[in-house]
N, C-alpha and C. Protein backbone atom coordinates (compact mmCIF):
# COMPACT_ATOMS: atom_id res chain seq x y z
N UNK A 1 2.38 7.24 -9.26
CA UNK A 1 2.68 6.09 -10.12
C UNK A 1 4.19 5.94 -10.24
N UNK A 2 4.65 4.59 -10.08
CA UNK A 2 6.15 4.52 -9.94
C UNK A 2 6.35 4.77 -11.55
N UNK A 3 6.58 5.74 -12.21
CA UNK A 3 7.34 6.12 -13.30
C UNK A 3 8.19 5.25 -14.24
N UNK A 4 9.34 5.06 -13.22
CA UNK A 4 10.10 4.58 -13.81
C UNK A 4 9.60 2.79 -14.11
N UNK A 5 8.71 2.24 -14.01
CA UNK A 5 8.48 0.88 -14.29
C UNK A 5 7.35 0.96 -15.94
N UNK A 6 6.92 2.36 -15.93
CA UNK A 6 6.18 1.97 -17.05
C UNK A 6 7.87 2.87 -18.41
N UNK A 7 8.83 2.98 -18.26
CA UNK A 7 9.65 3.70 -19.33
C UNK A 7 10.47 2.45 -19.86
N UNK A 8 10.85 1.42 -18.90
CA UNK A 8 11.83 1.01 -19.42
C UNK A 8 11.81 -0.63 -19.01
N UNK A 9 11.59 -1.66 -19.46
CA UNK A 9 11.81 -3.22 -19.63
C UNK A 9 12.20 -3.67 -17.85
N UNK A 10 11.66 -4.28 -16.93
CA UNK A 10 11.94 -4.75 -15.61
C UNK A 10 11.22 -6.18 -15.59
N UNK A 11 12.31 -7.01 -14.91
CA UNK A 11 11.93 -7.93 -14.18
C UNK A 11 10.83 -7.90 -13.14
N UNK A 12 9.90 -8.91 -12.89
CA UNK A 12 8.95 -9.08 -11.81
C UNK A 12 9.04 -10.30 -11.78
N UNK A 13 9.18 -11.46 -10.61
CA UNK A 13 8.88 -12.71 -10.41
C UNK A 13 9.24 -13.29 -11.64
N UNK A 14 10.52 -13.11 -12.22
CA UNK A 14 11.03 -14.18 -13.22
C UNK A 14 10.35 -13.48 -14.57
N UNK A 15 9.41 -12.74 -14.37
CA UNK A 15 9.11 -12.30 -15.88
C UNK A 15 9.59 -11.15 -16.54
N UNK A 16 9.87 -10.53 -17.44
CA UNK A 16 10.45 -9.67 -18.51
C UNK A 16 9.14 -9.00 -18.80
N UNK A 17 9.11 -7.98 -18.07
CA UNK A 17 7.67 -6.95 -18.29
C UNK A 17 8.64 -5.27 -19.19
N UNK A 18 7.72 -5.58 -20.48
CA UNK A 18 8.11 -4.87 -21.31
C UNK A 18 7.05 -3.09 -21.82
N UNK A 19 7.04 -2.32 -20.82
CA UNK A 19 5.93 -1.55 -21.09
C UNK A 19 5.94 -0.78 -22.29
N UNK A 20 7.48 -0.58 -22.93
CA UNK A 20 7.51 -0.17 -24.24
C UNK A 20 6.55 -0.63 -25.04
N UNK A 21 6.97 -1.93 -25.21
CA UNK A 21 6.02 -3.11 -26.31
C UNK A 21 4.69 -3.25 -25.76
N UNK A 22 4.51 -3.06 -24.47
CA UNK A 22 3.18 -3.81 -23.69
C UNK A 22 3.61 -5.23 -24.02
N UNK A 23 4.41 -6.05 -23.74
CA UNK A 23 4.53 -7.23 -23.23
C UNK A 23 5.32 -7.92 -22.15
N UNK A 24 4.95 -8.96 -21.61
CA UNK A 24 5.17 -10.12 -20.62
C UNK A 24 5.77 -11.28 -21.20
N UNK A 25 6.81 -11.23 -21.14
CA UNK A 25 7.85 -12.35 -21.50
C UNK A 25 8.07 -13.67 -20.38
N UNK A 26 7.91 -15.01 -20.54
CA UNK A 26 8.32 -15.98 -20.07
C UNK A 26 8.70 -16.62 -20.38
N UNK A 27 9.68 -17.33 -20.26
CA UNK A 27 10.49 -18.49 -21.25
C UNK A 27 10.50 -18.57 -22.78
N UNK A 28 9.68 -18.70 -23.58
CA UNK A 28 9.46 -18.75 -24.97
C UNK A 28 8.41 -18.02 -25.05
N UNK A 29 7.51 -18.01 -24.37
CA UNK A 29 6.29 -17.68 -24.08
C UNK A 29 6.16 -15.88 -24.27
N UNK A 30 5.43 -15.46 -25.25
CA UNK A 30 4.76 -13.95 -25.03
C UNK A 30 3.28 -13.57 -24.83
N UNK A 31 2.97 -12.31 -24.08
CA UNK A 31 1.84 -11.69 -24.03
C UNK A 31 1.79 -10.27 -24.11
N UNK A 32 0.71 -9.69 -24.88
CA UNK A 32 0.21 -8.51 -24.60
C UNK A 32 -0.32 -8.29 -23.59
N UNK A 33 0.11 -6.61 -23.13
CA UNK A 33 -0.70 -6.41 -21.97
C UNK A 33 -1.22 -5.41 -22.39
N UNK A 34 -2.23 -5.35 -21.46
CA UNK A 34 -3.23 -3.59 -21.71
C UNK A 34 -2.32 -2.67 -20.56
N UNK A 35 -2.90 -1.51 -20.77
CA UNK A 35 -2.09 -0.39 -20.01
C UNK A 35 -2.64 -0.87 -18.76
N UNK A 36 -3.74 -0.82 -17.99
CA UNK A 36 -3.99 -1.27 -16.69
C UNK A 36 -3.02 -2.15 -16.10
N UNK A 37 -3.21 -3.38 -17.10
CA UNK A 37 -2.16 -4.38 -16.41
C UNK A 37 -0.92 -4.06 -16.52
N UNK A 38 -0.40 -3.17 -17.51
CA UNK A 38 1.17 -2.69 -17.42
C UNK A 38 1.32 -1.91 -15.50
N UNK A 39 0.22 -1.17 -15.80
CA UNK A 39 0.23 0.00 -14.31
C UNK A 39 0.28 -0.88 -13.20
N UNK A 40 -0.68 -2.20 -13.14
CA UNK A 40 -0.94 -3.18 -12.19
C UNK A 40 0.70 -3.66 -11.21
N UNK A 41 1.15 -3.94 -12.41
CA UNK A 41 2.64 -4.79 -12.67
C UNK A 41 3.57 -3.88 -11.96
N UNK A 42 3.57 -2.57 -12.29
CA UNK A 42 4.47 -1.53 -12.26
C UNK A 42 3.94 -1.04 -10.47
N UNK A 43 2.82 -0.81 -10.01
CA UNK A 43 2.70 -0.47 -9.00
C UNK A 43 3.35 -1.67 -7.92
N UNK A 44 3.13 -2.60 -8.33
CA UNK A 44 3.66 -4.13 -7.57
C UNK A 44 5.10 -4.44 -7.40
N UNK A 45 6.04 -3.94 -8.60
CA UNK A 45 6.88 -4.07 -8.53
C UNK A 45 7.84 -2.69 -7.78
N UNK A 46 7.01 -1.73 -8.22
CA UNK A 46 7.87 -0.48 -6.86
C UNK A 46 7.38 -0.51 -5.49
N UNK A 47 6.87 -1.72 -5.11
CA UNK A 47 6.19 -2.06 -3.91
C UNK A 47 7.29 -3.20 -3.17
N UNK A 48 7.94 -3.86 -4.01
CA UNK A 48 8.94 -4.75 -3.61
C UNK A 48 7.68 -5.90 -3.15
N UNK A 49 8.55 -6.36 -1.78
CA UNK A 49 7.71 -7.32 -1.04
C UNK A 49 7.07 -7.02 -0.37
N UNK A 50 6.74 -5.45 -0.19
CA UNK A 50 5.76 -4.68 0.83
C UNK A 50 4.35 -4.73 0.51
N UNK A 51 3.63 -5.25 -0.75
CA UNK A 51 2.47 -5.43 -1.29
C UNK A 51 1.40 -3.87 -1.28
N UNK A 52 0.83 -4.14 -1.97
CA UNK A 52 -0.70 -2.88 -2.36
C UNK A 52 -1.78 -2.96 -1.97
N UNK A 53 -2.32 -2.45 -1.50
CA UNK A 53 -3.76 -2.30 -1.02
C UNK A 53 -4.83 -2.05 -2.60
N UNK A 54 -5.84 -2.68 -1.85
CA UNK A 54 -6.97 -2.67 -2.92
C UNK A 54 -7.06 -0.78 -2.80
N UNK A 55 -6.99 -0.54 -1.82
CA UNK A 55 -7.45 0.66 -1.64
C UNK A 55 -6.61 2.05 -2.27
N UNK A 56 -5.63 1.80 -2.17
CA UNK A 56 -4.15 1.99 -3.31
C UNK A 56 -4.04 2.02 -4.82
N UNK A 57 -4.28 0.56 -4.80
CA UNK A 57 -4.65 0.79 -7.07
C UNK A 57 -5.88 1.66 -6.89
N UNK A 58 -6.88 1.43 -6.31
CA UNK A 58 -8.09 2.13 -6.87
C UNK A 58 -7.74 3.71 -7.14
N UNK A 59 -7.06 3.98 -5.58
CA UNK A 59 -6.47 5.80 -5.85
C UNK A 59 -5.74 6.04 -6.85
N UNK A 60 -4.60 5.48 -6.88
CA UNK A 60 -3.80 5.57 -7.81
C UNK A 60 -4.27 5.31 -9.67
N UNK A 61 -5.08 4.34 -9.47
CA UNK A 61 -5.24 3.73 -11.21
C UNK A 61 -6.36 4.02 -12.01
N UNK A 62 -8.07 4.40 -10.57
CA UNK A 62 -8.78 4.48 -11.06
C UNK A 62 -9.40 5.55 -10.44
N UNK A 63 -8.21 6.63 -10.14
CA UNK A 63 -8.46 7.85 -9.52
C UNK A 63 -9.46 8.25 -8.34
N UNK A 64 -9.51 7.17 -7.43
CA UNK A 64 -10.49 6.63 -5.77
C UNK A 64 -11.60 6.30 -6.43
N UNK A 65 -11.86 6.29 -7.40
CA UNK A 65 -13.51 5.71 -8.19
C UNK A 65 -13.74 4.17 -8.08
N UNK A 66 -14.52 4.26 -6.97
CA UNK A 66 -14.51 2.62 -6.32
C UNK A 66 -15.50 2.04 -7.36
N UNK A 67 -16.48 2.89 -7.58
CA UNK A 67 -17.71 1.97 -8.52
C UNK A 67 -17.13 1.54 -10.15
N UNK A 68 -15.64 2.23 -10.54
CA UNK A 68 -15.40 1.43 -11.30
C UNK A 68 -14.30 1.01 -10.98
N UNK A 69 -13.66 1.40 -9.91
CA UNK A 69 -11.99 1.09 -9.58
C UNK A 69 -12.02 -0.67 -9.07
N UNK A 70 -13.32 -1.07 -8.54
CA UNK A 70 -13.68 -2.62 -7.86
C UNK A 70 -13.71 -3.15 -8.99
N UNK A 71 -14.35 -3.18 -9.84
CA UNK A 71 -14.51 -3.95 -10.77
C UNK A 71 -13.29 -4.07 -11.98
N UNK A 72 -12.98 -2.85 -11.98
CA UNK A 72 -11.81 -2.65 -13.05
C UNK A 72 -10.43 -3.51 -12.50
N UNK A 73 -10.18 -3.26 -10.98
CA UNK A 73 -9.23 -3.93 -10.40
C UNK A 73 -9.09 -5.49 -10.65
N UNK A 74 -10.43 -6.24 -10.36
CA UNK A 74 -10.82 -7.62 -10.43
C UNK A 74 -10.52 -8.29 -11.28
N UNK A 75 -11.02 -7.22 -12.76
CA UNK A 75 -10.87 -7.76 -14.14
C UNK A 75 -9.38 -8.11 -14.40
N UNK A 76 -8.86 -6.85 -13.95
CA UNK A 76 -7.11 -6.78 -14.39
C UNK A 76 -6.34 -8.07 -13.57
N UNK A 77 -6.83 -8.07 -12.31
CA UNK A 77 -5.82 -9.10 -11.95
C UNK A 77 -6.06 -10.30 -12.00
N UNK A 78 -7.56 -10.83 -12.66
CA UNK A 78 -7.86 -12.21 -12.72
C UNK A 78 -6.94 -12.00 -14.21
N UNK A 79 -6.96 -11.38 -15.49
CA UNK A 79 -6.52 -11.44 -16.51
C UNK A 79 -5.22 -11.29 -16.21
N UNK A 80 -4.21 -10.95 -15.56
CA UNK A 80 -3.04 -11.50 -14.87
C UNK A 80 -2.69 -12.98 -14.38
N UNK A 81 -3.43 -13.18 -13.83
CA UNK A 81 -3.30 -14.96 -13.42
C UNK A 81 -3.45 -15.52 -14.19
């Protein structure tokens, strides 16, 4: 797990991802995040433009547990969009 993205406040695509607070800052605009989606965010962003494999969060987030790592993944990143 890239570490350093869940300690301390980083940019992603224009947004202000705050894992202290658990929030997502946009313009005026705030959100809570859950820890998944903090981890989601954080794996993506120490990825640069090189992107993640489904197969990747699951190891990493939902410890290779596909029968809940598929579904858990899905949830998190539709509740991202």
């Amino acid at each position: 797990m890239p570490i350093r993205y869940l300690e301390q406040p980083y940019l992603l695509a224009g947004r202000r991802i705050d894992p202290i607070t658990g929030t997502l800052s946009y313009r005026e605009a705030q959100k809570r995040l859950r820890r998944k989606e903090l981890e989601v965010l954080a794996m993506l962003a120490a990825a640069d433009s090189g992107g993640v494999s489904r197969s990747a969060f699951i190891q990493q987030l939902w410890h290779g547990n596909p029968l809940v790592g598929e579904q858990g993944l899905n949830d998190t990143i539709s509740t991202l969009r």
